[in-house]
N, C-alpha and C. Protein backbone atom coordinates (compact mmCIF):
# COMPACT_ATOMS: atom_id res chain seq x y z
N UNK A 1 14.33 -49.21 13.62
CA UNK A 1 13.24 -48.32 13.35
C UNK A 1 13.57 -46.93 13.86
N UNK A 2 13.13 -45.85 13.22
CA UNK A 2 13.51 -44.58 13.46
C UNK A 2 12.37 -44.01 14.04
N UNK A 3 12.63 -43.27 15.48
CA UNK A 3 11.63 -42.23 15.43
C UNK A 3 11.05 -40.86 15.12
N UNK A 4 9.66 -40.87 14.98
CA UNK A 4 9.98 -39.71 14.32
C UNK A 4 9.22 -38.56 15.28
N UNK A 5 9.39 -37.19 15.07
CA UNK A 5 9.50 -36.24 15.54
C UNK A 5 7.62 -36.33 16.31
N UNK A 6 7.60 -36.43 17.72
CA UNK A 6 6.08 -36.11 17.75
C UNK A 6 5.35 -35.36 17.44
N UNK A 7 6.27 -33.77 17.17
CA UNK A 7 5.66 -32.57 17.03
C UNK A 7 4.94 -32.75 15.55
N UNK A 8 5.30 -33.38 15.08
CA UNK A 8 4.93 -33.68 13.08
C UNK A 8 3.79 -34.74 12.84
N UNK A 9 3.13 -35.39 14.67
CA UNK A 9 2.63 -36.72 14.33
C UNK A 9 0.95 -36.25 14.53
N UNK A 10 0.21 -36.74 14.06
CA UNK A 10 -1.17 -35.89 14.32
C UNK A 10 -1.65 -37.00 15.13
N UNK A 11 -2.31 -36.00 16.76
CA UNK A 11 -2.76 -36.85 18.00
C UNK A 11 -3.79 -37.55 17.31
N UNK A 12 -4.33 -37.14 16.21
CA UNK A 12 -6.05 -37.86 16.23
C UNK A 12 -6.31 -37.96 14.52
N UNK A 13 -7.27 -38.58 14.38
CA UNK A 13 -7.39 -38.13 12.56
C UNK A 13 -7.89 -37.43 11.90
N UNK A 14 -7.12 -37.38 10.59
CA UNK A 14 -7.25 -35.89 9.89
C UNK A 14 -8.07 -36.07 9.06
N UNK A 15 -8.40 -34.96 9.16
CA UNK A 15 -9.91 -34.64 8.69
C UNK A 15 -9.74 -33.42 7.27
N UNK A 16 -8.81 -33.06 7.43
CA UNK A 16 -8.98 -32.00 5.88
C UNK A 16 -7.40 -31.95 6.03
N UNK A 17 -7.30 -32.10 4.40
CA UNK A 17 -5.52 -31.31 4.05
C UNK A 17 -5.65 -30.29 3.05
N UNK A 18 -4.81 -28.70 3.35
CA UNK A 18 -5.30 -28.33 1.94
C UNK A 18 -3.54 -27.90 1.40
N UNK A 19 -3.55 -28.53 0.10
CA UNK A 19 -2.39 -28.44 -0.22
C UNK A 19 -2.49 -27.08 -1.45
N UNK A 20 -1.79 -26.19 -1.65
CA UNK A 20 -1.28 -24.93 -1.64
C UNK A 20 -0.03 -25.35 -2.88
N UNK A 21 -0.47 -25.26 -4.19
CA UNK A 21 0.44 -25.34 -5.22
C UNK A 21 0.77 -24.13 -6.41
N UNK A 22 1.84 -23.99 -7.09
CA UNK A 22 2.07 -22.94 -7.58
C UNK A 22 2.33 -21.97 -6.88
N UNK A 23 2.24 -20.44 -7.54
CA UNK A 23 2.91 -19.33 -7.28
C UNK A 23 2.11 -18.44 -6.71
N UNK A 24 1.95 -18.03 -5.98
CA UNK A 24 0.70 -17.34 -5.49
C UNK A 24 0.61 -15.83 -6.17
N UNK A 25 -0.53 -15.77 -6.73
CA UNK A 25 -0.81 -14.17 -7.01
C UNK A 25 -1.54 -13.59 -6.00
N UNK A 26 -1.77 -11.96 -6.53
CA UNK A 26 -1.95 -11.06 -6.30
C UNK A 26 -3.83 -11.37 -6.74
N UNK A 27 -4.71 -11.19 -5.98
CA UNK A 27 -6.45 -11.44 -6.32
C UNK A 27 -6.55 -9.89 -7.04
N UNK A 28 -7.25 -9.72 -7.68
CA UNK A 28 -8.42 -8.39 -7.47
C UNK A 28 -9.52 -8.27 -7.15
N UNK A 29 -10.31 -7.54 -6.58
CA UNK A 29 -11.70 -7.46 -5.87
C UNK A 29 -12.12 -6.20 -6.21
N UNK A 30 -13.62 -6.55 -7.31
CA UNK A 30 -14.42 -5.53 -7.20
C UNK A 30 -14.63 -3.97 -6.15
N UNK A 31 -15.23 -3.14 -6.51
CA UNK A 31 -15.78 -2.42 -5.21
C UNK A 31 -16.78 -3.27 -4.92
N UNK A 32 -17.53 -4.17 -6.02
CA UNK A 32 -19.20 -4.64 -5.52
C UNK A 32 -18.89 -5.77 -4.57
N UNK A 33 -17.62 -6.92 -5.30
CA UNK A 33 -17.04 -7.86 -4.37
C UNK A 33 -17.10 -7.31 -2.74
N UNK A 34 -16.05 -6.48 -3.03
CA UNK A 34 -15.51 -6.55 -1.58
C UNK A 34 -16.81 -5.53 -0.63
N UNK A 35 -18.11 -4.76 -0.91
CA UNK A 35 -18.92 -4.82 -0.61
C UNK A 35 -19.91 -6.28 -0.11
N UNK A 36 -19.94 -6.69 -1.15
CA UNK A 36 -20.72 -7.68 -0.80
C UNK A 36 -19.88 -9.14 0.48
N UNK A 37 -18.69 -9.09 0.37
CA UNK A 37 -18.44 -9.55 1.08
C UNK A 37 -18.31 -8.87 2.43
N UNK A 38 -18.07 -7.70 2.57
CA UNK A 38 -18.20 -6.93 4.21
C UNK A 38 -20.13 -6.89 4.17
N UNK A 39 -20.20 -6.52 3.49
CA UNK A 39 -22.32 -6.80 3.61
C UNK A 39 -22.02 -8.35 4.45
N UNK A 40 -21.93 -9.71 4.34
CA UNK A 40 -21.68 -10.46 4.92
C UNK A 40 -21.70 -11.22 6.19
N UNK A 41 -20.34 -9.49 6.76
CA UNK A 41 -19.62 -10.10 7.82
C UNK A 41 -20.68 -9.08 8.66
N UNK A 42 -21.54 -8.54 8.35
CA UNK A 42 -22.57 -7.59 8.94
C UNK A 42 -23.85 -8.25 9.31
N UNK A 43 -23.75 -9.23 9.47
CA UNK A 43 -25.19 -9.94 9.46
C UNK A 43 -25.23 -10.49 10.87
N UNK A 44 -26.03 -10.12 11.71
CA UNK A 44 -26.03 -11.03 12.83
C UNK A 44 -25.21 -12.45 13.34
N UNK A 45 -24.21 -12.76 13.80
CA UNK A 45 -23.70 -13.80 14.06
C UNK A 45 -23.16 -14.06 13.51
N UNK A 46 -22.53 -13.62 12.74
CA UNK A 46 -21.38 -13.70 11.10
C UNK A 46 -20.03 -13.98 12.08
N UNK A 47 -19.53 -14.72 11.76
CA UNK A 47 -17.78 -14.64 11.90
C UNK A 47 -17.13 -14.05 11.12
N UNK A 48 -16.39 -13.08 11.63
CA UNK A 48 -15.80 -12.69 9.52
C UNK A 48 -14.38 -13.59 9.56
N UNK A 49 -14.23 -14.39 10.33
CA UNK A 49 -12.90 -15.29 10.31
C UNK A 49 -13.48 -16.54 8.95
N UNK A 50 -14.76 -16.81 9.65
CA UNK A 50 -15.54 -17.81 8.39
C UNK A 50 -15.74 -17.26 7.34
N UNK A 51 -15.93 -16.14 7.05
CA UNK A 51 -16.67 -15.24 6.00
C UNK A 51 -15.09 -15.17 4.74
N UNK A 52 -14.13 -14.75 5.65
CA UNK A 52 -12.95 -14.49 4.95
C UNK A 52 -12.31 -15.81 4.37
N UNK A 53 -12.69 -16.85 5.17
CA UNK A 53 -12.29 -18.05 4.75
C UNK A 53 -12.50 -19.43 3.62
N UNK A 54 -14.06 -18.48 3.40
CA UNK A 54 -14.71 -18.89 2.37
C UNK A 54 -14.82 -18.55 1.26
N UNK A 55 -14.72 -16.94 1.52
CA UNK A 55 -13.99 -16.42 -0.29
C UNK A 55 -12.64 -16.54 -0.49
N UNK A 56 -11.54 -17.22 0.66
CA UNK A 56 -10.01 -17.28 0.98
C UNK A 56 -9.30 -16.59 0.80
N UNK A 57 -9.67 -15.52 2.25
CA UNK A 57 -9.00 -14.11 2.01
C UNK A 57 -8.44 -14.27 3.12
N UNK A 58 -7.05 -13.34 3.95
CA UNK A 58 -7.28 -13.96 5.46
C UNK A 58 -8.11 -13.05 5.88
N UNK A 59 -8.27 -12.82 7.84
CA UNK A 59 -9.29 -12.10 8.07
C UNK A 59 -8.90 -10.62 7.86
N UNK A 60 -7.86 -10.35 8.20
CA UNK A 60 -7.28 -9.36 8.30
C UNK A 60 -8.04 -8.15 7.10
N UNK A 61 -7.38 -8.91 5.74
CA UNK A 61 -8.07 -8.19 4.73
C UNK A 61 -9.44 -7.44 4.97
N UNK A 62 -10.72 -9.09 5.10
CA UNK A 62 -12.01 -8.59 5.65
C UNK A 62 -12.10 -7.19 6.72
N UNK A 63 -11.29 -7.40 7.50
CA UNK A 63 -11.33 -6.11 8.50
C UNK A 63 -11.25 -5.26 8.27
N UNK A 64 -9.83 -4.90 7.19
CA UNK A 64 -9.24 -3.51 6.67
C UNK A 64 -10.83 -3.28 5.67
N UNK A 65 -10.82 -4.10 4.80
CA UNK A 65 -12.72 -3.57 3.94
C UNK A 65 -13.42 -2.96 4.62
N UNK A 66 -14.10 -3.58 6.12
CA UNK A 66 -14.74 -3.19 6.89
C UNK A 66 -14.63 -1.71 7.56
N UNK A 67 -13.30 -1.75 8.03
CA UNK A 67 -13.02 -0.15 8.01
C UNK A 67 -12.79 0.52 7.15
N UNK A 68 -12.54 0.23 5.57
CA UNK A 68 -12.29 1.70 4.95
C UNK A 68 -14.10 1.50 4.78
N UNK A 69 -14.95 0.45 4.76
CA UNK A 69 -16.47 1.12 4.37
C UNK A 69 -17.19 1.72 5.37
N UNK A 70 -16.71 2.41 6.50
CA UNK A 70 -17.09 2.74 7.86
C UNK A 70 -16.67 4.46 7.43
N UNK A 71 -15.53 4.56 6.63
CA UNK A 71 -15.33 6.35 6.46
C UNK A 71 -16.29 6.68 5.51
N UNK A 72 -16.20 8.29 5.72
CA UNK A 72 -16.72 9.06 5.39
C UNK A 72 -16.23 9.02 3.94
N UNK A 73 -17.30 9.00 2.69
CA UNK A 73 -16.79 9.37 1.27
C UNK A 73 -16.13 10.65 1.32
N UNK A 74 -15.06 10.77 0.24
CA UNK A 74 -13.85 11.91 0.10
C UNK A 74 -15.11 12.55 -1.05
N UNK A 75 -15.37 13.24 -0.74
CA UNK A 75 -15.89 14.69 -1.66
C UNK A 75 -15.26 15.63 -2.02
N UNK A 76 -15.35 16.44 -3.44
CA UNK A 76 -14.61 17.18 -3.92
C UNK A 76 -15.56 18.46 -3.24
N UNK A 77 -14.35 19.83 -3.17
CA UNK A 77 -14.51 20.83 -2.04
C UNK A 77 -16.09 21.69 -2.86
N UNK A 78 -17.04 22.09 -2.31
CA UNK A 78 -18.18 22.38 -2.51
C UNK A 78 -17.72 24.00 -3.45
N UNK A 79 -18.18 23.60 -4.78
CA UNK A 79 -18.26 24.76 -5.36
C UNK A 79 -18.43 26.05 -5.09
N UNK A 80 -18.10 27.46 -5.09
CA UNK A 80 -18.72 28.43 -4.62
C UNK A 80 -20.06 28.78 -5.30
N UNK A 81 -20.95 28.92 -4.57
CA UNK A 81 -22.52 29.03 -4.90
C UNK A 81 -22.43 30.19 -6.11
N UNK A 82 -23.50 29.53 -7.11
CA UNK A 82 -23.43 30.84 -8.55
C UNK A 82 -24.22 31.90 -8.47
N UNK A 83 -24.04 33.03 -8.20
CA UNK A 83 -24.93 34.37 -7.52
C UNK A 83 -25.20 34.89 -9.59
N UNK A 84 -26.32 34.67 -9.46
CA UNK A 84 -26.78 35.83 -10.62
C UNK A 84 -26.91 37.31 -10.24
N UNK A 85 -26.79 37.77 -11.27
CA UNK A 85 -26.51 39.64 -11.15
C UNK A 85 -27.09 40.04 -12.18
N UNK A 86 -28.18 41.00 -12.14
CA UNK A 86 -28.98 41.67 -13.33
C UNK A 86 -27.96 41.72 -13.87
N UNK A 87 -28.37 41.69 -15.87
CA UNK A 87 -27.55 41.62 -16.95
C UNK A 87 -28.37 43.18 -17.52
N UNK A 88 -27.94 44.25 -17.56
CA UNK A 88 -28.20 45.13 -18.87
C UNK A 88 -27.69 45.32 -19.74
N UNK A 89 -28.81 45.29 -20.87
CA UNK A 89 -28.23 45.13 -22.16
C UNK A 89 -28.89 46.85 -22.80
N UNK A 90 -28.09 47.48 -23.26
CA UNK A 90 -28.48 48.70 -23.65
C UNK A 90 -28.57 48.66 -25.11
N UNK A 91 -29.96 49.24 -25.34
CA UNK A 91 -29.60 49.05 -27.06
C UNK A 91 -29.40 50.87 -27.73
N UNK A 92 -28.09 50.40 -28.85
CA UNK A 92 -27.37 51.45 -29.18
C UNK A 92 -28.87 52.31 -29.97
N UNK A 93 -28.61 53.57 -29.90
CA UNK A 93 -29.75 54.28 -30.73
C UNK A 93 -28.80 54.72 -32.10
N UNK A 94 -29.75 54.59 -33.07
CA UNK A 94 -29.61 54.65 -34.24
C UNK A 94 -28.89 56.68 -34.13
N UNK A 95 -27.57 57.25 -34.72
CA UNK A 95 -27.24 58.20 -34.91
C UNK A 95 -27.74 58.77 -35.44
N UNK A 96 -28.14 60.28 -35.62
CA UNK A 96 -28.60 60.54 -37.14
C UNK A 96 -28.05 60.41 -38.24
N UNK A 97 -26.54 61.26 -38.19
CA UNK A 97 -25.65 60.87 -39.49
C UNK A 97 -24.90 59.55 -39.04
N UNK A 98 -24.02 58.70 -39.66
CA UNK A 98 -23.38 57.94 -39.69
C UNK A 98 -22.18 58.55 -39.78
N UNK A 99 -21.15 58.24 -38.67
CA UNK A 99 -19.79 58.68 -38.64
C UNK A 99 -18.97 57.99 -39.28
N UNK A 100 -18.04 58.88 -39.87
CA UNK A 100 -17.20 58.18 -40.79
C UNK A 100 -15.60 58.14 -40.28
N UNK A 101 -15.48 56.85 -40.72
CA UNK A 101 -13.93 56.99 -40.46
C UNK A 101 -12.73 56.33 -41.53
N UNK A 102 -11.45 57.21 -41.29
CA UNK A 102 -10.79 56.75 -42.28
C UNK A 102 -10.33 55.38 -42.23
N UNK A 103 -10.34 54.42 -43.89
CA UNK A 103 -10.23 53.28 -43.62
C UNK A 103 -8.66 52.59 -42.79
N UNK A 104 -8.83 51.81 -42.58
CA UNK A 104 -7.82 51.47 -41.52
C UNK A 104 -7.50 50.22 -42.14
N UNK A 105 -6.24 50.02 -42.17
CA UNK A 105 -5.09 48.32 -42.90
C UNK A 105 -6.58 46.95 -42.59
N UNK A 106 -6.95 46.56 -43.30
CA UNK A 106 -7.43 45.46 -43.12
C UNK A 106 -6.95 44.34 -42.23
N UNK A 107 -7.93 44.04 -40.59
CA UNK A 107 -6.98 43.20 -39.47
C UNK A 107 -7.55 41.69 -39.70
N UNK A 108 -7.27 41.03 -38.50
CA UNK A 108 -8.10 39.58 -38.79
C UNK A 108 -9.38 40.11 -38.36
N UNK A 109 -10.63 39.25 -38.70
CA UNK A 109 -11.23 39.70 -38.15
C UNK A 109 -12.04 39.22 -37.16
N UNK A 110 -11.09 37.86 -36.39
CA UNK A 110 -11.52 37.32 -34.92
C UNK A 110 -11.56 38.63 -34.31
N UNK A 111 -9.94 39.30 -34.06
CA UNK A 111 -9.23 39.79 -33.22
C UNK A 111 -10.45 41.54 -33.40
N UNK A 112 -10.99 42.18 -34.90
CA UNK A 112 -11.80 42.79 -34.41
C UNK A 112 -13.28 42.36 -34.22
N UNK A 113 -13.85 41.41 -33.90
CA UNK A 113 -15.16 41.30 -33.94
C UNK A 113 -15.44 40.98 -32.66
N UNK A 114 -16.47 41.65 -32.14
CA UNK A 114 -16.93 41.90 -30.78
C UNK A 114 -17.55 41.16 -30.47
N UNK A 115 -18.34 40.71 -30.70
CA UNK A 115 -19.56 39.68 -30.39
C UNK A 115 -19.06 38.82 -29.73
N UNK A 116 -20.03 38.56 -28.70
CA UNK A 116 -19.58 37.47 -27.60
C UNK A 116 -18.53 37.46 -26.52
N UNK A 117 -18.60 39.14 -26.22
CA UNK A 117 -17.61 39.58 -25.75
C UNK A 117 -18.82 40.17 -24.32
N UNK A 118 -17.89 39.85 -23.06
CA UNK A 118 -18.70 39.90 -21.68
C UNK A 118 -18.06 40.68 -21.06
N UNK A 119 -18.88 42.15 -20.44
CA UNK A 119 -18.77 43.43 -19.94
C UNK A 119 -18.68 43.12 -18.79
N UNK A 120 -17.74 42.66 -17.49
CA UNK A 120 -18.35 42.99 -16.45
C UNK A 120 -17.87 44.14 -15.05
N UNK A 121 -18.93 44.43 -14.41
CA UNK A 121 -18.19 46.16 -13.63
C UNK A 121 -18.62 45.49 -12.21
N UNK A 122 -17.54 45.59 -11.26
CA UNK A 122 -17.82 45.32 -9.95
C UNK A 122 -17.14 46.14 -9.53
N UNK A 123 -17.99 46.53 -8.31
CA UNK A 123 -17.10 48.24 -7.71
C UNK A 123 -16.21 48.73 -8.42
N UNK A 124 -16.97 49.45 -9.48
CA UNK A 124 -16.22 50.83 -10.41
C UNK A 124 -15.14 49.75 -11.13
N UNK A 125 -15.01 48.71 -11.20
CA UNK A 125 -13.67 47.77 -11.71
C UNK A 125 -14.30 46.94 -13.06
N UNK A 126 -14.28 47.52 -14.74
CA UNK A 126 -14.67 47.53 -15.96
C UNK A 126 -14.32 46.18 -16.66
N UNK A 127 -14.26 45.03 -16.79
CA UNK A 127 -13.62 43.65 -17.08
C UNK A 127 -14.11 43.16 -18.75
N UNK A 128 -13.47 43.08 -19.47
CA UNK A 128 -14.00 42.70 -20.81
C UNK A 128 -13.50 41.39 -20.94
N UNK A 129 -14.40 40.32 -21.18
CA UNK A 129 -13.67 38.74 -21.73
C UNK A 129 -14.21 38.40 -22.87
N UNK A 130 -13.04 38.26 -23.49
CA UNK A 130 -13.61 37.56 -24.82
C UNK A 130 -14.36 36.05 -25.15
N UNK A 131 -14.82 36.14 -26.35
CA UNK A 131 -15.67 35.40 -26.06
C UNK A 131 -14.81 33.32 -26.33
N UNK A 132 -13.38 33.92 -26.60
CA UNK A 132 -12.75 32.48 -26.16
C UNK A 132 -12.19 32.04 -25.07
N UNK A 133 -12.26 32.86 -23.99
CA UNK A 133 -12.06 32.60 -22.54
C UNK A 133 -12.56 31.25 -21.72
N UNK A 134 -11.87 30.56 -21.17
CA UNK A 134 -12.32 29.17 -20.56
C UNK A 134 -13.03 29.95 -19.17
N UNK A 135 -14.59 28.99 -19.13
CA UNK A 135 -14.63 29.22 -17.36
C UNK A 135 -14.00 29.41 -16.61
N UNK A 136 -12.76 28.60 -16.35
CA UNK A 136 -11.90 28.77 -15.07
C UNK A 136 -11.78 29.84 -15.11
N UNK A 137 -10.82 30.45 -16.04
CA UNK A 137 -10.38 32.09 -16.16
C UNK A 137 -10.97 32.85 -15.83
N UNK A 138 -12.88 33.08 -16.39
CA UNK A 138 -13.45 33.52 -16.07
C UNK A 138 -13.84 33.59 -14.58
N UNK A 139 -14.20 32.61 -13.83
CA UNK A 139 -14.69 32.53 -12.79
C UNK A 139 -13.49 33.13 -11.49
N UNK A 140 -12.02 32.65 -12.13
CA UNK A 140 -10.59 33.45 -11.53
C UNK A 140 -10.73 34.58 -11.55
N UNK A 141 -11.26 35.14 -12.56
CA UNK A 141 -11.60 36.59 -12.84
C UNK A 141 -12.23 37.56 -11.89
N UNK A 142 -13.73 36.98 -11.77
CA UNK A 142 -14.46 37.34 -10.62
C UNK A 142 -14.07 37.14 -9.40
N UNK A 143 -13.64 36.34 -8.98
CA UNK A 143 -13.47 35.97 -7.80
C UNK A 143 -12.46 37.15 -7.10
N UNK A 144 -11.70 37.33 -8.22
CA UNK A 144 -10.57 37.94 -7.39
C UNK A 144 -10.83 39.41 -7.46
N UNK A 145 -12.12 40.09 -8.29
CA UNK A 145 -12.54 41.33 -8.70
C UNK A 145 -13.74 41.34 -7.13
N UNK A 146 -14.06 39.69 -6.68
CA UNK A 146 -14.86 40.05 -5.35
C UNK A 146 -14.16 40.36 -4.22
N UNK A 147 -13.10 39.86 -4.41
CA UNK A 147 -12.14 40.32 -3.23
C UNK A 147 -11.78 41.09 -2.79
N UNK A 148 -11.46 41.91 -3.86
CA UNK A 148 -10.94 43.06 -3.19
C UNK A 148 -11.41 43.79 -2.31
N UNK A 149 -10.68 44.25 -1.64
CA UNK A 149 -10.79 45.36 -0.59
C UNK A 149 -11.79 46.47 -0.58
């Protein structure tokens, strides 16, 4: 008869085996999951060793959840506040005669038509944007016409 190793022999009887087959993946977890499971480990008398063990995560995981839901949300940097500025609009007075001018090569006529075209003057500094200009540009515009010196 052979003996066998005591370290391998169980002192008493067993009570659960859990056998562990296939390839192990990679889980994914909700934001609501892994909320609701740190909601959980927050409850008076919670183990999160039990908590983790029951959705079969180790604890570790549970912990790292627990601390990233403890920071502060990442917010994008607070807009600069939108200052309105009286708009005058001057209306042209009718000439008496109509001035004439000689005709000129026929252009496109995006490139001459005015409309929708935005005047603006900050300290003595005259800014014309057309009217296909993106916000950003625009707002680059000002910003750097507030700057100055």
């Amino acid at each position: 008869m052979s003996k066998l190793d005591p370290m391998f022999e169980p002192k008493g009887a067993v009570h659960r085996i859990e056998v562990i087959s296939g390839m192990g993946r990679r889980r994914r977890f909700s934001a609501d999951d892994k909320a609701r499971i740190v909601e959980e480990t927050l409850v008076p008398g919670a183990v999160v060793s039990e908590v983790a063990r029951r959705h079969g995560l180790m604890p570790q995981q549970v912990f790292t959840w627990r601390r990233l839901a403890r920071r502060p949300v990442a917010r994008a940097p607070a807009a600069e506040a939108t200052l309105f500025v009286p708009a005058v609009v001057e209306a042209s007075s009718p000439s008496p005669e109509p001035v004439r001018r000689p005709r000129k090569p026929r252009r496109d006529r995006k490139a001459a038509d005015v409309t929708g075209t935005i005047a603006l003057e900050i300290d003595g500094v005259s800014v014309r944007i057309g009217a296909g200009a993106e916000a950003r540009t625009v707002a680059a515009v000002i910003r750097a016409l507030r700057a100055r010196p």
